[in-house]
N, C-alpha and C. Protein backbone atom coordinates (compact mmCIF):
# COMPACT_ATOMS: atom_id res chain seq x y z
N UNK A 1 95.60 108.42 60.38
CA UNK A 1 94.82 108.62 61.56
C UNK A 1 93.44 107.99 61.41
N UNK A 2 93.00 107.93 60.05
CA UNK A 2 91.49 107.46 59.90
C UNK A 2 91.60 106.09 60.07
N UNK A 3 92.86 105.16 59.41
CA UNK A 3 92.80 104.09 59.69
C UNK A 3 92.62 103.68 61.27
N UNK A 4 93.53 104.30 62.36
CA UNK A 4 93.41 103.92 63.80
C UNK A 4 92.28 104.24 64.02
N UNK A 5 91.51 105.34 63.68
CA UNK A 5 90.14 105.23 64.59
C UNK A 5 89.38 104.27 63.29
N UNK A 6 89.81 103.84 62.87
CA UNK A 6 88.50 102.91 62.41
C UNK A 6 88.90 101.44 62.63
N UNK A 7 90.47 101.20 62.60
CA UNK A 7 90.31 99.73 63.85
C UNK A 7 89.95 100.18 64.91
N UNK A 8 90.01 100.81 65.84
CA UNK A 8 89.91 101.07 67.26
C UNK A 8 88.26 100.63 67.22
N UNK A 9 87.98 101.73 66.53
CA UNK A 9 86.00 101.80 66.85
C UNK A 9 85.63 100.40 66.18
N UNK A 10 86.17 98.94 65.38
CA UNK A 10 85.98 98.12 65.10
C UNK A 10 86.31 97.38 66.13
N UNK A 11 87.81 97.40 67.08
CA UNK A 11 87.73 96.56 68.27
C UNK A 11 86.99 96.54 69.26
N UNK A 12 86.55 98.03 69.19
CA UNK A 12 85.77 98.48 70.61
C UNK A 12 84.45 97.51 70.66
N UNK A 13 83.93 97.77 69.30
CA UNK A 13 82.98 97.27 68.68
C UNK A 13 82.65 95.64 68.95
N UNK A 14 83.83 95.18 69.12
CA UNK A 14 84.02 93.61 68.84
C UNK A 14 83.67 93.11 70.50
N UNK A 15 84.41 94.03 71.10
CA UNK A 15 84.60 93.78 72.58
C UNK A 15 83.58 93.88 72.87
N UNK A 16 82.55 95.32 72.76
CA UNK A 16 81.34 95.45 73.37
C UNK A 16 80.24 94.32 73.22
N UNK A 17 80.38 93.83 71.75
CA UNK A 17 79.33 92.87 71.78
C UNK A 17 79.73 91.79 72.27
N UNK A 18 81.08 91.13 72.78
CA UNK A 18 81.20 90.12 73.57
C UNK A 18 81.52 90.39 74.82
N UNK A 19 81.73 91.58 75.26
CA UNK A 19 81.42 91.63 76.60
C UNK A 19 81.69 93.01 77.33
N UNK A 20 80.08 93.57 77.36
CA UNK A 20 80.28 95.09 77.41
C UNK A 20 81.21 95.21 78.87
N UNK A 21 80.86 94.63 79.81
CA UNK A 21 81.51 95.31 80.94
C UNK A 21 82.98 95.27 80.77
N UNK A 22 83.73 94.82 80.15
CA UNK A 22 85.11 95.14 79.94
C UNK A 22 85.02 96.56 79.23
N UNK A 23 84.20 97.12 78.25
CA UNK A 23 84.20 98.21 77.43
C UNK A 23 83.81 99.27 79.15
N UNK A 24 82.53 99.08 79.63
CA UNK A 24 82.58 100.29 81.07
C UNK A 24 83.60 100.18 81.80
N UNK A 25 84.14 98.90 81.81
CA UNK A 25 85.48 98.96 82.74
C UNK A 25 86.51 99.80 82.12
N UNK A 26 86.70 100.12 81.01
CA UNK A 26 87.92 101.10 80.25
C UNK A 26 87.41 102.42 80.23
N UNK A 27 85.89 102.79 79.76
CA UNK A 27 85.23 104.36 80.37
C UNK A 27 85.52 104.42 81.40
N UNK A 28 85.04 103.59 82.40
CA UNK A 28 84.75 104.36 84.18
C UNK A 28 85.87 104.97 84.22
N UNK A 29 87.15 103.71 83.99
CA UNK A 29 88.63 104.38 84.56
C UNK A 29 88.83 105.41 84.00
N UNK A 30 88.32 105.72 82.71
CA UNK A 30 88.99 106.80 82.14
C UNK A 30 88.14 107.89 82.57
N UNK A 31 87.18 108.12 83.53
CA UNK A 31 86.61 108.97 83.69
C UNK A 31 86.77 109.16 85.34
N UNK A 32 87.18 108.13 85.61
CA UNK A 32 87.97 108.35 87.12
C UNK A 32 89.35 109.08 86.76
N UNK A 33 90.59 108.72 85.71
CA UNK A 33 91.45 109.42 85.73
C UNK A 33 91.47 110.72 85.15
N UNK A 34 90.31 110.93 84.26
CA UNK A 34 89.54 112.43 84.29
C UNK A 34 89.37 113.61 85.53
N UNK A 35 88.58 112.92 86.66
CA UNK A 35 88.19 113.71 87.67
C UNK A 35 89.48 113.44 88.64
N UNK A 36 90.54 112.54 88.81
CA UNK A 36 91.25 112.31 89.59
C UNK A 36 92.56 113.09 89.21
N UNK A 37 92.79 113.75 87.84
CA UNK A 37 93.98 114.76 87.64
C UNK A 37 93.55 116.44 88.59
N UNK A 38 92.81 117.08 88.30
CA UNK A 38 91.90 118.33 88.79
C UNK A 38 91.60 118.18 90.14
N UNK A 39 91.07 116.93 91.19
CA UNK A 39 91.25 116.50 92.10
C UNK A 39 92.64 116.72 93.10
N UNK A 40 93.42 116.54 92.41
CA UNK A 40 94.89 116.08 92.96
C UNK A 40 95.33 117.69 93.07
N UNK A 41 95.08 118.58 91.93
CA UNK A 41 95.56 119.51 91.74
C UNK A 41 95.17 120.56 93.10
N UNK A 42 93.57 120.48 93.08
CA UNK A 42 93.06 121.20 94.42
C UNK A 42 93.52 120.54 95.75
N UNK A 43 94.15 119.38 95.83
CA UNK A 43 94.23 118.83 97.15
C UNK A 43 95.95 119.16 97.45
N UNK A 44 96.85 119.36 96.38
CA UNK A 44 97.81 119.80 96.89
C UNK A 44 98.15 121.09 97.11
N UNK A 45 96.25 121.96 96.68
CA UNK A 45 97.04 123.42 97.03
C UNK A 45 96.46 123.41 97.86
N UNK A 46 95.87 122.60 98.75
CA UNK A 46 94.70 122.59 100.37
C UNK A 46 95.83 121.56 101.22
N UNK A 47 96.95 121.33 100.66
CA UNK A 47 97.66 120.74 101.61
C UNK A 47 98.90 121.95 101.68
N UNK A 48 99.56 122.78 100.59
CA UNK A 48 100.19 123.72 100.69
C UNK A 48 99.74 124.76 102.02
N UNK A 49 98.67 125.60 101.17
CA UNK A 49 97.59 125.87 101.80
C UNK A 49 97.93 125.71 103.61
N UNK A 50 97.14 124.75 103.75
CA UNK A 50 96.79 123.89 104.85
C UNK A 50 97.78 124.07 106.24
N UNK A 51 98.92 123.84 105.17
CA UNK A 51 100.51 123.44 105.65
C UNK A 51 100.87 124.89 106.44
N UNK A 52 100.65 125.41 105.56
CA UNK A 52 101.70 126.82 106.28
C UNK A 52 100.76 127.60 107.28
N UNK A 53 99.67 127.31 107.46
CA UNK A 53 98.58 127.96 108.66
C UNK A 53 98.75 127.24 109.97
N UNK A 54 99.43 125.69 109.34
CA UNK A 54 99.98 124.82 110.30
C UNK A 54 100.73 125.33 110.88
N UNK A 55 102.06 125.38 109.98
CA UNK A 55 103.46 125.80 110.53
C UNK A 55 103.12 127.13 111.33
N UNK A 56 101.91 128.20 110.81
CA UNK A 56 102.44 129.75 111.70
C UNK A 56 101.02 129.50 112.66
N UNK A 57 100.78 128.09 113.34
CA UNK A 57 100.16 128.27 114.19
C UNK A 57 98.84 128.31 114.33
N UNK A 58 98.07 128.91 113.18
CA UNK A 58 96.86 129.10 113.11
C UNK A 58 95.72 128.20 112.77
N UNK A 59 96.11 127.18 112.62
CA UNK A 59 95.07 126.07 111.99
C UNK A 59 95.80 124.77 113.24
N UNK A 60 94.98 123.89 113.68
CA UNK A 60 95.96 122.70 114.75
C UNK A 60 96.18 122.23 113.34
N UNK A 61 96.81 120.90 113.87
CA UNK A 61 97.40 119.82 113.03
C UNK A 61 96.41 119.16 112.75
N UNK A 62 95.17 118.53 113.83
CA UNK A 62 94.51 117.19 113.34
C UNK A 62 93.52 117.90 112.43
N UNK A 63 93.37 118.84 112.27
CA UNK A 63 92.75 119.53 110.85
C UNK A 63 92.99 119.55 109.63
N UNK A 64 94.61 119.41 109.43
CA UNK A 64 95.12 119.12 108.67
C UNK A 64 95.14 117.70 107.94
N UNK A 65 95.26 116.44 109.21
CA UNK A 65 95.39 115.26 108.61
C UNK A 65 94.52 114.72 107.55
N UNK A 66 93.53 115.33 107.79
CA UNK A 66 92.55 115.05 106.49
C UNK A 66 92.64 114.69 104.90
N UNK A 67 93.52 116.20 104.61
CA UNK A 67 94.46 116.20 103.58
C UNK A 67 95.07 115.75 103.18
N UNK A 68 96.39 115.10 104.22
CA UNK A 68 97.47 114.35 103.96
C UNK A 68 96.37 112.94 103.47
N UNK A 69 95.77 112.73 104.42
CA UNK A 69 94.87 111.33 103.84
C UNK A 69 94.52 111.01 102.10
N UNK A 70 94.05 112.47 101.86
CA UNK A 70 93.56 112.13 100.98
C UNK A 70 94.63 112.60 99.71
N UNK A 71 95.45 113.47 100.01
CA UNK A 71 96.84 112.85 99.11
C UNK A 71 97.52 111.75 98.95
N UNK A 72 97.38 110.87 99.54
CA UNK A 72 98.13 109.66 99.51
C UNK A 72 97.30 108.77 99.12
N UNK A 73 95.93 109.36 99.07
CA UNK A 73 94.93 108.39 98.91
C UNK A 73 94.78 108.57 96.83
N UNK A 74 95.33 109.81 96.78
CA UNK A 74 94.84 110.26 95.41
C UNK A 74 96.17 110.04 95.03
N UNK A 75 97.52 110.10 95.62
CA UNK A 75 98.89 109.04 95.02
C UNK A 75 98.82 108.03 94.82
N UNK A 76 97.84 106.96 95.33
CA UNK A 76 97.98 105.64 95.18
C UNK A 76 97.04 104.67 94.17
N UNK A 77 95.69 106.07 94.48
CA UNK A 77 94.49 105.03 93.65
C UNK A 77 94.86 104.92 92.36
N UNK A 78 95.33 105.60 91.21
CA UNK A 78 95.65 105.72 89.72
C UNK A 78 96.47 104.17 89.87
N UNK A 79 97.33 104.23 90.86
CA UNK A 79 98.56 102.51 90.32
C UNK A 79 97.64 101.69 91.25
N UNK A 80 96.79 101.39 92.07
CA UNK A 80 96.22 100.63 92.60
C UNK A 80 95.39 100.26 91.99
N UNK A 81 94.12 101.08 91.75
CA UNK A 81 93.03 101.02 90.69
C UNK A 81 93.53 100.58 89.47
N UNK A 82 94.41 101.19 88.88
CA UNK A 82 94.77 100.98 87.35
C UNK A 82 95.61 99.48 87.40
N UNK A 83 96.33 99.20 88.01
CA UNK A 83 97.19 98.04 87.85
C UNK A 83 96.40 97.06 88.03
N UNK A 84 95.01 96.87 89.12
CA UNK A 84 94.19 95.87 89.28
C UNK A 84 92.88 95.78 88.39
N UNK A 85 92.44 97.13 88.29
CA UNK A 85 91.48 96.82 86.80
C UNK A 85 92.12 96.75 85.34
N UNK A 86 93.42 97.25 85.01
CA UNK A 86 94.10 96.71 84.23
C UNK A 86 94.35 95.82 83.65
N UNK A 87 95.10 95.23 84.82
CA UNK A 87 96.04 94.11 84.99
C UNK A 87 95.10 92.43 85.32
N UNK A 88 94.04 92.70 86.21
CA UNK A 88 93.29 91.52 86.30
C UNK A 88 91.88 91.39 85.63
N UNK A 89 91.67 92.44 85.33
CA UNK A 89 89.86 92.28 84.60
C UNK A 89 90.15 92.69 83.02
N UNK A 90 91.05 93.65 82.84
CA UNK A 90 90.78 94.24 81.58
C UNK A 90 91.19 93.68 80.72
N UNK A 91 93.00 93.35 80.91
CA UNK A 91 93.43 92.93 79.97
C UNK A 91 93.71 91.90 79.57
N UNK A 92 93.01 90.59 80.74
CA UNK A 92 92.61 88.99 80.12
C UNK A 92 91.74 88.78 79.46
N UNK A 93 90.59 89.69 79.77
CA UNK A 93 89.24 89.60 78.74
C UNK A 93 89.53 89.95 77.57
N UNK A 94 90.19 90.95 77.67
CA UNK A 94 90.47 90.99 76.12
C UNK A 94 91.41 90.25 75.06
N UNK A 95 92.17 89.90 75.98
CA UNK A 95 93.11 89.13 75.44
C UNK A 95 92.18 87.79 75.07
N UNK A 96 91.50 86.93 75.69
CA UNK A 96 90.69 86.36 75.36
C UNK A 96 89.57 86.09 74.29
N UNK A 97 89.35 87.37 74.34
CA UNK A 97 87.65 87.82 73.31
C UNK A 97 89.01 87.88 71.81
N UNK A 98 89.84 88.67 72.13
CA UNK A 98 90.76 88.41 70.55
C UNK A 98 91.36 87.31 69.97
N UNK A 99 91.89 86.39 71.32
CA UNK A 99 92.57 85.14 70.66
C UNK A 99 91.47 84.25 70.36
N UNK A 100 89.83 84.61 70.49
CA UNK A 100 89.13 83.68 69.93
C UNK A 100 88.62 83.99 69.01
N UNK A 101 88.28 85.07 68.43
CA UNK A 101 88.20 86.09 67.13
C UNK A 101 89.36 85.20 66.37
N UNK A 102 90.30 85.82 66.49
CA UNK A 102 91.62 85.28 65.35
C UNK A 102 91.58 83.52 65.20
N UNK A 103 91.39 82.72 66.38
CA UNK A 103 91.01 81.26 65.83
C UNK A 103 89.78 81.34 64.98
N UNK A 104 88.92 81.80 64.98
CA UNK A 104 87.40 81.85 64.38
C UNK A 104 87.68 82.21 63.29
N UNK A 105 88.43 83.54 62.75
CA UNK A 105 88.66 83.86 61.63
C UNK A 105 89.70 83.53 60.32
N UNK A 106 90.81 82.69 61.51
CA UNK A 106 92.12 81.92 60.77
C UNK A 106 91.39 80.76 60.12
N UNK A 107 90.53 80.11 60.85
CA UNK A 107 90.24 78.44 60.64
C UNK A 107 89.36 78.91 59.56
């Protein structure tokens, strides 16, 4: 285990000094998918909730839609967000900042 955190905190390391915003780009998300688990959790018991004051009448509907919004909104951002800061910022830079490390250090 000591070995992984001591490459890890050596790559992190490597990355930050060639290019911190890829390193905030891997915090933020992880601190968006922090607040976005606990999030999800309260919004499906305010859509439960929500739902059945619906069904017995007591709450209208367009009161409700709110909710649904923002469930689908909190279903989608994790693979939207994540697949595009992932997939297009995160993991070329890095792929980059390493395959020029390893030429630098092979030669």
């Amino acid at each position: 285990m000591k070995m992984i955190y001591k490459a890890f905190k050596e790559i992190l390391g490597i990355l930050f000094a060639e290019n911190p915003y890829v390193v905030i780009a891997v915090f933020g998300s992880a601190i968006l998918s922090g607040v976005i688990a606990p999030l999800s959790v309260w919004i499906n018991g305010q859509i439960f909730d929500r739902g059945l004051s619906v069904a017995s009448g007591e709450l209208p509907f367009n009161q409700y839609i709110p909710y649904l919004f923002l469930f689908v909104a909190l279903a989608l951002l994790p693979v939207v967000v994540g697949e595009t800061l992932a997939g297009v910022y995160i993991q070329p830079r890095c792929q980059l900042i390493l395959r020029g490390l390893t030429k630098v250090r092979c030669s």
